[in-house]
N, C-alpha and C. Protein backbone atom coordinates (compact mmCIF):
# COMPACT_ATOMS: atom_id res chain seq x y z
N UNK A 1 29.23 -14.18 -4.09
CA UNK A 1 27.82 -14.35 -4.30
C UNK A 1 27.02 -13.59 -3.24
N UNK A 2 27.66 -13.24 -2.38
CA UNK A 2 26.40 -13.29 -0.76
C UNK A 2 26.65 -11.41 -1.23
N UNK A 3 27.69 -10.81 -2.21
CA UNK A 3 27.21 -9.11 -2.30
C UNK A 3 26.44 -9.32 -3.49
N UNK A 4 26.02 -9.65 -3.98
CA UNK A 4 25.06 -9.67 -5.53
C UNK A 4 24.09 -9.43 -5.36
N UNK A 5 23.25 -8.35 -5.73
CA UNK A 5 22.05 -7.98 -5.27
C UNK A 5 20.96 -9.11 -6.29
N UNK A 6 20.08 -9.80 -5.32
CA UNK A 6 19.10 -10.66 -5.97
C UNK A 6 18.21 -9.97 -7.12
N UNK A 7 17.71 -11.12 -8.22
CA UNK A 7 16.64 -10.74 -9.16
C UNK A 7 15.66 -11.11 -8.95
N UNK A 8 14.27 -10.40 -8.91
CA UNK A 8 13.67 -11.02 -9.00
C UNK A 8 12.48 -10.04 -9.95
N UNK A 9 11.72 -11.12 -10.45
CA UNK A 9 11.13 -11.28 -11.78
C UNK A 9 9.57 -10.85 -11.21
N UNK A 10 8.83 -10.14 -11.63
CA UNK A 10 7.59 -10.06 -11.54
C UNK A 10 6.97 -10.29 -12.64
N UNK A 11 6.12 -11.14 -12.65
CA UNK A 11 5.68 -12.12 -13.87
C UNK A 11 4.03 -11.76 -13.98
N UNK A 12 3.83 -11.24 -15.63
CA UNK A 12 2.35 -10.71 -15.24
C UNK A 12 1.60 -12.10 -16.05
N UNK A 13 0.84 -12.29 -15.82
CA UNK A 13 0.51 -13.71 -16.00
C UNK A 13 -0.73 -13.77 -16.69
N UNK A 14 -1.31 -12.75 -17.35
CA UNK A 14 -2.57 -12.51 -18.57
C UNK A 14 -1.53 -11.65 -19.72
N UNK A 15 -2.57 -12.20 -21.08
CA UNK A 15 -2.25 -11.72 -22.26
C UNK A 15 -3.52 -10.80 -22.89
N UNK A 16 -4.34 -10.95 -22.02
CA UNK A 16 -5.71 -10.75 -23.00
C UNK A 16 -5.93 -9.16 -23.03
N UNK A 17 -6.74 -8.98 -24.50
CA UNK A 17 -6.53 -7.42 -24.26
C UNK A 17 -7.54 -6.83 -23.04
N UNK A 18 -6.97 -5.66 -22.60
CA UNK A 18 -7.75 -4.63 -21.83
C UNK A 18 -7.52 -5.73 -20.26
N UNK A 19 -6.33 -6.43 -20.18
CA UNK A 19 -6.10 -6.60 -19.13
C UNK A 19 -5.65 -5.26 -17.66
N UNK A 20 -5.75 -6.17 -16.50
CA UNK A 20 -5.56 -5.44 -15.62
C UNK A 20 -4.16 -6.04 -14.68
N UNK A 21 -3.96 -6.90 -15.18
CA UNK A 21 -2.20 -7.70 -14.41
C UNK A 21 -0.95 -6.26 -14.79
N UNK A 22 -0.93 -5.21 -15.81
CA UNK A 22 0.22 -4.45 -15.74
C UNK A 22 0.08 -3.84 -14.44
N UNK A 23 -0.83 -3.42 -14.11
CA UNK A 23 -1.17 -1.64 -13.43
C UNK A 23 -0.95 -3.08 -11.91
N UNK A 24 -1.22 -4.15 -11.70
CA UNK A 24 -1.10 -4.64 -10.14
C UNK A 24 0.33 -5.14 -10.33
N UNK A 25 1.10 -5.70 -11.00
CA UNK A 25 2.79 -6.01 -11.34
C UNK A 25 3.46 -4.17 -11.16
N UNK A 26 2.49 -3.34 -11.76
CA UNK A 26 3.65 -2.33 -11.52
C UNK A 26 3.55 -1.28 -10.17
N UNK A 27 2.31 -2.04 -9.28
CA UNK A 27 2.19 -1.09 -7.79
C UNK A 27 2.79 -2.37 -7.19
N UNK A 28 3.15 -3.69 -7.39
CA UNK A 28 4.07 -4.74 -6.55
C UNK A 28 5.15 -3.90 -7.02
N UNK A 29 5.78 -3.58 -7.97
CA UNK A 29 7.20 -2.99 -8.14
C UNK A 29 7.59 -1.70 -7.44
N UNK A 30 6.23 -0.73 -7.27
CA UNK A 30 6.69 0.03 -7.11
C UNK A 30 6.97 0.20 -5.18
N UNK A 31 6.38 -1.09 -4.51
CA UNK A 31 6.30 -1.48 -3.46
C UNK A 31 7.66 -1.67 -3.38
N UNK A 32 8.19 -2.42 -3.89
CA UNK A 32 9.31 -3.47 -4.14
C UNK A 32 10.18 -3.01 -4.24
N UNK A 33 10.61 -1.93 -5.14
CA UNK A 33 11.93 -1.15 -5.54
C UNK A 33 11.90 0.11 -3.88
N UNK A 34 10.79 0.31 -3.29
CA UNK A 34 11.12 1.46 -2.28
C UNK A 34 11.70 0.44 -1.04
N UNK A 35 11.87 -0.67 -1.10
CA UNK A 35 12.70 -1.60 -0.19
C UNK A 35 14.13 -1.61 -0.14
N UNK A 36 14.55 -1.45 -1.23
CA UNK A 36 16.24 -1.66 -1.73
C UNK A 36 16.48 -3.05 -1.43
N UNK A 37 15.87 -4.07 -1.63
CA UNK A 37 16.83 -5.45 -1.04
C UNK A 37 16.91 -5.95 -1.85
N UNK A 38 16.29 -5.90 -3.34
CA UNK A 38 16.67 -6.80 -4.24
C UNK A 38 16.31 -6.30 -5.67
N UNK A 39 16.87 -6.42 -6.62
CA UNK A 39 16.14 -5.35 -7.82
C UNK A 39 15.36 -6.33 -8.47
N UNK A 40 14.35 -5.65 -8.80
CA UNK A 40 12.81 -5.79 -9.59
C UNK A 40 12.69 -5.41 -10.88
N UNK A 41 11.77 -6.65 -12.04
CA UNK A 41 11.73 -6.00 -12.87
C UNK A 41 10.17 -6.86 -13.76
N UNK A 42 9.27 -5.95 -13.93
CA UNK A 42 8.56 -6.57 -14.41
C UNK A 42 8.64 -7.57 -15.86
N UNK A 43 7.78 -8.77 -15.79
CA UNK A 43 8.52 -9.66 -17.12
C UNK A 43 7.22 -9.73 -17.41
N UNK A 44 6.58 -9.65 -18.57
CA UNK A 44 5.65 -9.42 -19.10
C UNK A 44 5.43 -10.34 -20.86
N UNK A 45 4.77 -11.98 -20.37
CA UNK A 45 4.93 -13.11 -21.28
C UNK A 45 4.82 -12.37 -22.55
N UNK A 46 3.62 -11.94 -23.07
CA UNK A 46 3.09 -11.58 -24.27
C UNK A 46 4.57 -10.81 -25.07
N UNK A 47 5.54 -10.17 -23.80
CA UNK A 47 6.60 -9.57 -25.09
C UNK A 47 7.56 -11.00 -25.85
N UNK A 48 7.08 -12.07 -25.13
CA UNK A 48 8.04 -13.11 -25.93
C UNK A 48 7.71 -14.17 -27.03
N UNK A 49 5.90 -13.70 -27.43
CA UNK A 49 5.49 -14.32 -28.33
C UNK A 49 5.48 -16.03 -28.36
N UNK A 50 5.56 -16.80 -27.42
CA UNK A 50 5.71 -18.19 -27.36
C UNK A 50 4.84 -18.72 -27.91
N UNK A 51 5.47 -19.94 -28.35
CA UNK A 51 3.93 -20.62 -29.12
C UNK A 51 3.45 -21.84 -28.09
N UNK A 52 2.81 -22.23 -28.44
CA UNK A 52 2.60 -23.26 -27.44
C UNK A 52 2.88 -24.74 -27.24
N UNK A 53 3.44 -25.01 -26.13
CA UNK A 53 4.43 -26.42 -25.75
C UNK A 53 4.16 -27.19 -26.33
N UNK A 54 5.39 -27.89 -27.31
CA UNK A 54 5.60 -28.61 -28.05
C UNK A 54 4.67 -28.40 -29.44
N UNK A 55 4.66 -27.16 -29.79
CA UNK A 55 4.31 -26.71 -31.34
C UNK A 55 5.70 -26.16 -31.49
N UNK A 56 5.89 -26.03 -32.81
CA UNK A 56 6.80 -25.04 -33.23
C UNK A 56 7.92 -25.77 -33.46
N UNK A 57 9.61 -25.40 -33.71
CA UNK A 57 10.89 -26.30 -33.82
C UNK A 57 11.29 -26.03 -32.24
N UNK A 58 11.18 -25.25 -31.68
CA UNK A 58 11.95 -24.90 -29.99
C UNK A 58 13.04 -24.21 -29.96
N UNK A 59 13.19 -23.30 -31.35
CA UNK A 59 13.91 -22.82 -32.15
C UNK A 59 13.69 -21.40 -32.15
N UNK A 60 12.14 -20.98 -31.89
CA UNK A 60 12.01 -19.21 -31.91
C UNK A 60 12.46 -18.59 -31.07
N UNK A 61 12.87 -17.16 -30.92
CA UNK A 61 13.53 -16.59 -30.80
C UNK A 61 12.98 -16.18 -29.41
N UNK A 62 11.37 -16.12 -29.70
CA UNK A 62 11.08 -15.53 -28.12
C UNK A 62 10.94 -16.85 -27.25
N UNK A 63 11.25 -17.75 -27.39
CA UNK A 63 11.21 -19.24 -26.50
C UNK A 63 12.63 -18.86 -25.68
N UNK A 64 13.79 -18.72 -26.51
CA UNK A 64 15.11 -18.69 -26.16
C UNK A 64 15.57 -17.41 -25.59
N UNK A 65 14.69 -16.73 -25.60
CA UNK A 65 14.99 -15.50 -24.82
C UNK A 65 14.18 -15.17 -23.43
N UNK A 66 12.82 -16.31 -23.57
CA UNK A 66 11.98 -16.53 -22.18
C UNK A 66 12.70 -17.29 -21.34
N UNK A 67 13.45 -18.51 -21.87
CA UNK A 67 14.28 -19.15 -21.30
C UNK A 67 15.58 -18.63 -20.42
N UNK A 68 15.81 -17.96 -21.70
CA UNK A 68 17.59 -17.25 -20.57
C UNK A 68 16.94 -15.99 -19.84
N UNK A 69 15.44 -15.14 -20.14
CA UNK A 69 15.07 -14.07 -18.50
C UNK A 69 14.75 -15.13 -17.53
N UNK A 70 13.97 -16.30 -17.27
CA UNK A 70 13.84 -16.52 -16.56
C UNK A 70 15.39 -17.88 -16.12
N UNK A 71 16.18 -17.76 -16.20
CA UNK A 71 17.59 -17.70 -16.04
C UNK A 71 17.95 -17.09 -15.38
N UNK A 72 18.09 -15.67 -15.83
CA UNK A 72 18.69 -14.88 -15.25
C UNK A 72 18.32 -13.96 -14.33
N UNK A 73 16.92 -14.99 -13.54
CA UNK A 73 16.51 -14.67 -12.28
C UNK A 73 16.64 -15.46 -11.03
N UNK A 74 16.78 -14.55 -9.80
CA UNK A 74 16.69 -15.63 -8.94
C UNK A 74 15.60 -16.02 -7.78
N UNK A 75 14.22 -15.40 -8.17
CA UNK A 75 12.90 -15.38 -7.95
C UNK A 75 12.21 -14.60 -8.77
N UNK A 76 10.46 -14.83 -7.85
CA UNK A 76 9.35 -14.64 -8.94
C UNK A 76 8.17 -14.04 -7.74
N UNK A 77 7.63 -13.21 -8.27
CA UNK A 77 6.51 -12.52 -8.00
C UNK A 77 5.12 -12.60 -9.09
N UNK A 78 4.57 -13.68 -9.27
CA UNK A 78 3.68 -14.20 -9.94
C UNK A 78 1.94 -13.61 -9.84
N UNK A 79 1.57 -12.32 -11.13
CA UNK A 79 0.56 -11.79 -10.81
C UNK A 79 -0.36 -12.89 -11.38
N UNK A 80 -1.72 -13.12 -10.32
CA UNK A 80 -2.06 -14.46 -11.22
C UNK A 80 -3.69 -13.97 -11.51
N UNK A 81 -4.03 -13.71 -12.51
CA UNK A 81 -5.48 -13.61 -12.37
C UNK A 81 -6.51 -15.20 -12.36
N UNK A 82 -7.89 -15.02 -12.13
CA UNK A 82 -8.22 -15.98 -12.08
C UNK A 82 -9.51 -15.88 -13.31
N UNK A 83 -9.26 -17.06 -13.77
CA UNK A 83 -9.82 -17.30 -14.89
C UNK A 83 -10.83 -18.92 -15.26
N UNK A 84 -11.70 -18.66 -14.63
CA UNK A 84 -12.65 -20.42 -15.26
C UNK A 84 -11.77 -21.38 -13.91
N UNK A 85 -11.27 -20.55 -12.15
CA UNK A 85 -11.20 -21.25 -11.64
C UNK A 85 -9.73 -21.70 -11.67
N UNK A 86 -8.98 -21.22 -12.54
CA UNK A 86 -7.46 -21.82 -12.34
C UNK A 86 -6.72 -20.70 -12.92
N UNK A 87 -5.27 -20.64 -13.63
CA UNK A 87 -4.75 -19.97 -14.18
C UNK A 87 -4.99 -19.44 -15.69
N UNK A 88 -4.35 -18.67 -16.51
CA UNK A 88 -4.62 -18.86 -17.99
C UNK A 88 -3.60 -19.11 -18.37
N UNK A 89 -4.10 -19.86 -19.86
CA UNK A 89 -3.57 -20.44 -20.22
C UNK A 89 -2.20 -19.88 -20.58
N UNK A 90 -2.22 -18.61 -21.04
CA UNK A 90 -0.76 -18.14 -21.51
C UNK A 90 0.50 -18.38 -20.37
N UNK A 91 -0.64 -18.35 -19.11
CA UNK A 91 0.53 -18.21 -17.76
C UNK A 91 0.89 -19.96 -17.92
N UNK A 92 0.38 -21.03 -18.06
CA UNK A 92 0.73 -22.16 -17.81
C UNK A 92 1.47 -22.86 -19.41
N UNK A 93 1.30 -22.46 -20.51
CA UNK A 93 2.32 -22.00 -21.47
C UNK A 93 3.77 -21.48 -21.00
N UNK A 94 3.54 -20.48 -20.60
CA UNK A 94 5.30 -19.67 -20.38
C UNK A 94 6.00 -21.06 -18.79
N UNK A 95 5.19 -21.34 -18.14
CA UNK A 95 5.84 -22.42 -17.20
C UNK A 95 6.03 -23.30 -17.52
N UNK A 96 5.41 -23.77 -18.91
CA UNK A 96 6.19 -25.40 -19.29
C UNK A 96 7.04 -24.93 -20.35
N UNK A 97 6.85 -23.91 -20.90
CA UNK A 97 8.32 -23.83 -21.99
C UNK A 97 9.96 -23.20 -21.20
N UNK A 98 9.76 -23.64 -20.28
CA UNK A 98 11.00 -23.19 -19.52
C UNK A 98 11.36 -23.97 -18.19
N UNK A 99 11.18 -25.06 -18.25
CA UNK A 99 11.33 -25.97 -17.10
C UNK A 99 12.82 -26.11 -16.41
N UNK A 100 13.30 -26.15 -16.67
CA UNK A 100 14.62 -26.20 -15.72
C UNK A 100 14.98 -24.81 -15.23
N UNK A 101 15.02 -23.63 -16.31
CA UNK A 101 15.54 -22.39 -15.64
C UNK A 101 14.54 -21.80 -14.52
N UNK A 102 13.43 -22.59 -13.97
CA UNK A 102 12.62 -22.62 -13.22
C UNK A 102 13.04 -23.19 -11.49
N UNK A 103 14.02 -23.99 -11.89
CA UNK A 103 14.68 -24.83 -10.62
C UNK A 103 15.00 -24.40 -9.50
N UNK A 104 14.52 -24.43 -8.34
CA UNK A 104 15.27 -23.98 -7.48
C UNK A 104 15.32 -22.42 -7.08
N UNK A 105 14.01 -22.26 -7.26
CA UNK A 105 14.04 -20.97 -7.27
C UNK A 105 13.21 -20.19 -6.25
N UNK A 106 12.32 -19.12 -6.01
CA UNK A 106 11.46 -19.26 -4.95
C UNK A 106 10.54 -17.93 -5.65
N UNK A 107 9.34 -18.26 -5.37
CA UNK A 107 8.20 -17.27 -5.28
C UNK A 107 6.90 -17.07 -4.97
N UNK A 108 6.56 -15.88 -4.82
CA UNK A 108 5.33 -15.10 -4.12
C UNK A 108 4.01 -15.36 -5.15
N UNK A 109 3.44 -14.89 -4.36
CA UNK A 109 1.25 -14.86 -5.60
C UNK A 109 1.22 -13.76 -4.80
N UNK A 110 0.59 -12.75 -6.34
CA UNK A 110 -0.30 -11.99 -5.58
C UNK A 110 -1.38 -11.90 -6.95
N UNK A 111 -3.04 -12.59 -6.35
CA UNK A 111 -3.78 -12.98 -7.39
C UNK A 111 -5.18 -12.20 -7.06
N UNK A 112 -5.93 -11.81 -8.08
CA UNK A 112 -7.08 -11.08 -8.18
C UNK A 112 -7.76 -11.98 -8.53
N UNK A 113 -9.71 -11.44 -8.36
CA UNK A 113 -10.64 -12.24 -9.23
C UNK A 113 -11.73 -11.71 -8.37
N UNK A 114 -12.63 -12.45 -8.52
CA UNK A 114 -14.10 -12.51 -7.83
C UNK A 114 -14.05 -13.35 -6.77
N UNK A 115 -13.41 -14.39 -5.81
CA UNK A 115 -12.75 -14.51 -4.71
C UNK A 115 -11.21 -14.22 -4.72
N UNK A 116 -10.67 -13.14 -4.94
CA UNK A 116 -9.06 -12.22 -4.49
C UNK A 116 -8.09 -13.83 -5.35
N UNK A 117 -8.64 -14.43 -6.44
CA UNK A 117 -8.15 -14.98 -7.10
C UNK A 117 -7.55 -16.48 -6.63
N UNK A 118 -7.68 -17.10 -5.56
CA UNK A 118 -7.38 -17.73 -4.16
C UNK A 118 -7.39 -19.22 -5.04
N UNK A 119 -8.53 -19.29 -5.69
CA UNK A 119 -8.70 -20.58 -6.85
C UNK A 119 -7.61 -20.75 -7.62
N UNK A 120 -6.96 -19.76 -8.55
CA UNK A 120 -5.72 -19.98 -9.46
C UNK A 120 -4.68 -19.81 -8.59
N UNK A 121 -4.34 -19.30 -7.25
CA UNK A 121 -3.24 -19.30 -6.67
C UNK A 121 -3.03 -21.02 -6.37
N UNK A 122 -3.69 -21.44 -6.16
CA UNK A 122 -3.89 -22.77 -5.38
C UNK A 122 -3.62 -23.81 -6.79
N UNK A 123 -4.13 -23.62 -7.58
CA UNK A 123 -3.66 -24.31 -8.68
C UNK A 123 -2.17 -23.80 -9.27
N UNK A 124 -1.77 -22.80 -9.08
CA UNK A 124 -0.18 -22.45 -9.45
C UNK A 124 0.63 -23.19 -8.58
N UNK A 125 0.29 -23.35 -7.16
CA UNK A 125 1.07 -23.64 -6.33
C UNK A 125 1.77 -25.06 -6.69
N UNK A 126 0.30 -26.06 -7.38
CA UNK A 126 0.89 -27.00 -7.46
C UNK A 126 1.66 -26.99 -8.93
N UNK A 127 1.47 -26.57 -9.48
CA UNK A 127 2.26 -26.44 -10.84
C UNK A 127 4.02 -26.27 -10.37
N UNK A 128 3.95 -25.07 -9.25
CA UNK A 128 5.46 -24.29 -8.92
C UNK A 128 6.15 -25.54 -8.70
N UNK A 129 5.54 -26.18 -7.48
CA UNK A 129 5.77 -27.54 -6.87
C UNK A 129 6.67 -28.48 -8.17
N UNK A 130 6.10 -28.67 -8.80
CA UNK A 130 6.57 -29.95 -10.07
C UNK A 130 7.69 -29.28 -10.36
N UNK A 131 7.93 -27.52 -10.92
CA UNK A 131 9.10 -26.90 -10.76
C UNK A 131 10.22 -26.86 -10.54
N UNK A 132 10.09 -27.40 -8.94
CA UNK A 132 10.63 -27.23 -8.17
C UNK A 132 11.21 -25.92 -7.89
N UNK A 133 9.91 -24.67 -7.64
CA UNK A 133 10.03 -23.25 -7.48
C UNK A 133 9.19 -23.35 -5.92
N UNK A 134 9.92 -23.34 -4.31
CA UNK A 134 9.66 -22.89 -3.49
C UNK A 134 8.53 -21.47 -3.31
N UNK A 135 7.27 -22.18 -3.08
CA UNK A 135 6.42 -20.78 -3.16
C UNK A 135 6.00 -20.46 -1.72
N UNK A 136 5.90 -18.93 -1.11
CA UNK A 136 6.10 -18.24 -0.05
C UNK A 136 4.90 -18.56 0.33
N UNK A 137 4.81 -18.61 1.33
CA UNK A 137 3.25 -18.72 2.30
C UNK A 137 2.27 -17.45 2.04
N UNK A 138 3.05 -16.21 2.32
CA UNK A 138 2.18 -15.16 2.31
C UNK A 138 1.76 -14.59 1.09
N UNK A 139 0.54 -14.47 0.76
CA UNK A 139 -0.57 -14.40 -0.61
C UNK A 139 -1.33 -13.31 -0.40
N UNK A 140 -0.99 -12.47 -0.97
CA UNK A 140 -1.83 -10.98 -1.29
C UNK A 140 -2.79 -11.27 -2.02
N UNK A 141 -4.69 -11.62 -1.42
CA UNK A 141 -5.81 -11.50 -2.57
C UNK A 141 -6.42 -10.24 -2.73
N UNK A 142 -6.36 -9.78 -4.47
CA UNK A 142 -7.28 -8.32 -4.21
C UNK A 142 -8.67 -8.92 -4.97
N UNK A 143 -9.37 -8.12 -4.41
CA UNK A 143 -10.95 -8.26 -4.95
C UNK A 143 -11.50 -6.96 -6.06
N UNK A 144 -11.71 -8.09 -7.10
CA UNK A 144 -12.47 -7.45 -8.11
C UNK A 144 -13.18 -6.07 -8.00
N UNK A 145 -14.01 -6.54 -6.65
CA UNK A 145 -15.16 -5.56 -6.28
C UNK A 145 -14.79 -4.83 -5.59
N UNK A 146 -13.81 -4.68 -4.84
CA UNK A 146 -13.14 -3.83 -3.92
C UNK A 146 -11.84 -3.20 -4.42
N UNK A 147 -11.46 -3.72 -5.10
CA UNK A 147 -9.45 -3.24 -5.37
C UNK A 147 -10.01 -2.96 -6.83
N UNK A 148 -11.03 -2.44 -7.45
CA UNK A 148 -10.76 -2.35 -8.95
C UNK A 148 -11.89 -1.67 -8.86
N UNK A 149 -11.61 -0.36 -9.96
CA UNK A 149 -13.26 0.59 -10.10
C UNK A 149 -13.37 -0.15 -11.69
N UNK A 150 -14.79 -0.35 -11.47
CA UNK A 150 -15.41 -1.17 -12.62
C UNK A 150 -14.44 -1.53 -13.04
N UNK A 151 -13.57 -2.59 -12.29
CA UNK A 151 -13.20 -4.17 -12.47
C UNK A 151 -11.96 -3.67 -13.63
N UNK A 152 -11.77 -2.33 -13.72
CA UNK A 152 -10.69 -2.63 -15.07
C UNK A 152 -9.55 -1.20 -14.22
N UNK A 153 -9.76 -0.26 -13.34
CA UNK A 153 -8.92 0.76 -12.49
C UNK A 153 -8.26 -0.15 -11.22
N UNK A 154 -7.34 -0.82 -11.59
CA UNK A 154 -7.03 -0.90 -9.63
C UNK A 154 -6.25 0.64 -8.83
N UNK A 155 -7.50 0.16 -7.95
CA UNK A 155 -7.46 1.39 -7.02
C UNK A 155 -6.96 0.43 -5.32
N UNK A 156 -6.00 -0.46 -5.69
CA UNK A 156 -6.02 -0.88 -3.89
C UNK A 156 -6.09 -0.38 -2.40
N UNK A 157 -6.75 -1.07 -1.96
CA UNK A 157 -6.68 -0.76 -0.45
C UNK A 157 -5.49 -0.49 0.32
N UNK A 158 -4.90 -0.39 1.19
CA UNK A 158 -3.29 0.13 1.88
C UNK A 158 -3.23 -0.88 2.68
N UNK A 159 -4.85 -1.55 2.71
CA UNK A 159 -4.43 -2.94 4.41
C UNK A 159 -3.61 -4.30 3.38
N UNK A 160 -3.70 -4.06 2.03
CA UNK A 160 -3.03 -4.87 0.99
C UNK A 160 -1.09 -4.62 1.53
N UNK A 161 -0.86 -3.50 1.78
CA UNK A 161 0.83 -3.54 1.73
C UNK A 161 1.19 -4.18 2.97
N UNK A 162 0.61 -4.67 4.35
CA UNK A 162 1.01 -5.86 5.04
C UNK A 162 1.40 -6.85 4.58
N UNK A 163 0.66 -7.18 3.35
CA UNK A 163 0.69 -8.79 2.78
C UNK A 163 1.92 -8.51 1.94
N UNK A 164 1.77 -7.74 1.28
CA UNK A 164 2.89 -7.56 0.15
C UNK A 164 3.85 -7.60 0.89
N UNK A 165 4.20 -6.84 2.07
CA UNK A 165 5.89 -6.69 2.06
C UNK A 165 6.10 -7.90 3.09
N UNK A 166 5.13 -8.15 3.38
CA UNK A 166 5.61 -9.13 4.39
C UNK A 166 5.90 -11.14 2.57
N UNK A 167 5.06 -10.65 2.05
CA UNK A 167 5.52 -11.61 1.01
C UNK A 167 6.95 -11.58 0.42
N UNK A 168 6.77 -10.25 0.25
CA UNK A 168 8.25 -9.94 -0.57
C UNK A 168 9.69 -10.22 0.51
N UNK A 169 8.97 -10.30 1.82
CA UNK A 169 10.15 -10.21 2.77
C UNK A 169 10.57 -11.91 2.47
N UNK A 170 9.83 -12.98 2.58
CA UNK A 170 9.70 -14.03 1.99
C UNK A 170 10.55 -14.70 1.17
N UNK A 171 10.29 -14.09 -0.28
CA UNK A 171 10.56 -14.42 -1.62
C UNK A 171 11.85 -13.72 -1.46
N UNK A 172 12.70 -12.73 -0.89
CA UNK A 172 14.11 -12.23 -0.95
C UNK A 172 14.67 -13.65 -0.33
N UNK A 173 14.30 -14.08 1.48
CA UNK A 173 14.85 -14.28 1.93
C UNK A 173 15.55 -15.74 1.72
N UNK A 174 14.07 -16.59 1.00
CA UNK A 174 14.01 -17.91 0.23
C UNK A 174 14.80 -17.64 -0.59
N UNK A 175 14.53 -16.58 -1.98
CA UNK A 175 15.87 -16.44 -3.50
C UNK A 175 16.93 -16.93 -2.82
N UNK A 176 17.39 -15.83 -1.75
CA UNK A 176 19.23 -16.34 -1.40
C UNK A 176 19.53 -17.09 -0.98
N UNK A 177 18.68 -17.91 -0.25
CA UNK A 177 18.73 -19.75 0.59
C UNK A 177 19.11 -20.38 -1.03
N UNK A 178 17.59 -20.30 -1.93
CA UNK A 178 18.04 -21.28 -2.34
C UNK A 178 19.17 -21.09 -3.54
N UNK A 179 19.69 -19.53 -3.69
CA UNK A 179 20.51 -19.68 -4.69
C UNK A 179 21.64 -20.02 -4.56
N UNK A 180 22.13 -20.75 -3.26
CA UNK A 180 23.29 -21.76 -3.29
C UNK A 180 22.99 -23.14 -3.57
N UNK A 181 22.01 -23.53 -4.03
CA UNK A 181 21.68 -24.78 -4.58
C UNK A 181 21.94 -24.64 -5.75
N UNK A 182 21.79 -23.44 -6.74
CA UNK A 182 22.16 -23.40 -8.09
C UNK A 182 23.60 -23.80 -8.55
């Protein structure tokens, strides 16, 4: 176990169109992969079509396949936008239709908005908590008004990659603690 290079999951956490969570999940990756310590891969809800907790038989196809990616990870890099003050809904959807392969696991925020998203991080945290998904102290906020040309280009700042790698240093070091609990 201790040569297995860790997974970890970057989770974009909006569905809505003309979002901006790909383009900040894929400059965390591209942060992420120039590290070598653990391979990265963005997970992106909307490709798994879920319906919502406790609709449906528990039977579709993209439920059982959200279930075994987030399985077959052993952390999370959670892009969280902020929305009416907390998370959206699609993001708190994909966390209750997968509760156990959630266990024991560990991860980062890095959340946007009109305060650097700081409101829905704080409400994820406690969600992770019930989880039981260990979440990292260090929290990358970007600002709407600053990290985004008219709110839809992120263009980030560089004083942002302190936070990041020092998060990501985090979320590696937690994954492999706790993936002997698995």
């Amino acid at each position: 176990m201790a040569n297995q290079q860790l997974k970890i999951g970057i989770i974009l956490g909006s569905t809505r169109q003309g979002r901006v969570s790909p383009q900040v999940g894929q400059w965390v990756k591209q942060i992420a992969e120039g590290r070598g310590d653990a391979a990265y891969e963005v997970v992106d809800i909307t490709e798994y079509k879920l319906p919502f907790f406790g609709e449906g038989t528990g039977q579709e196809p993209g439920l059982a396949a959200w279930k075994g990616k987030i399985e077959s990870l052993d952390g999370f890099v959670f892009i969280v936008q902020e929305y009416n003050h907390s998370i959206t809904g699609a993001l708190k959807n994909a966390l209750d239709s997968a509760r156990d392969p959630w266990f024991n696991k560990a991860a980062g925020i890095v959340s946007y908005g009109s305060t650097g998203g700081a409101r829905a991080a704080e409400h994820l945290r406690g969600i992770l908590g019930e989880l039981l998904v260990a979440d990292v102290r260090t929290h990358p906020t970007l600002s709407l008004f600053t990290d985004f040309e008219n709110f839809s280009v992120f263009k980030p700042s560089s004083l942002h990659l302190t936070n990041i790698n020092g998060m990501l240093d985090q979320v590696v070091a937690w994954s492999g603690a706790l993936k002997t609990l698995r």
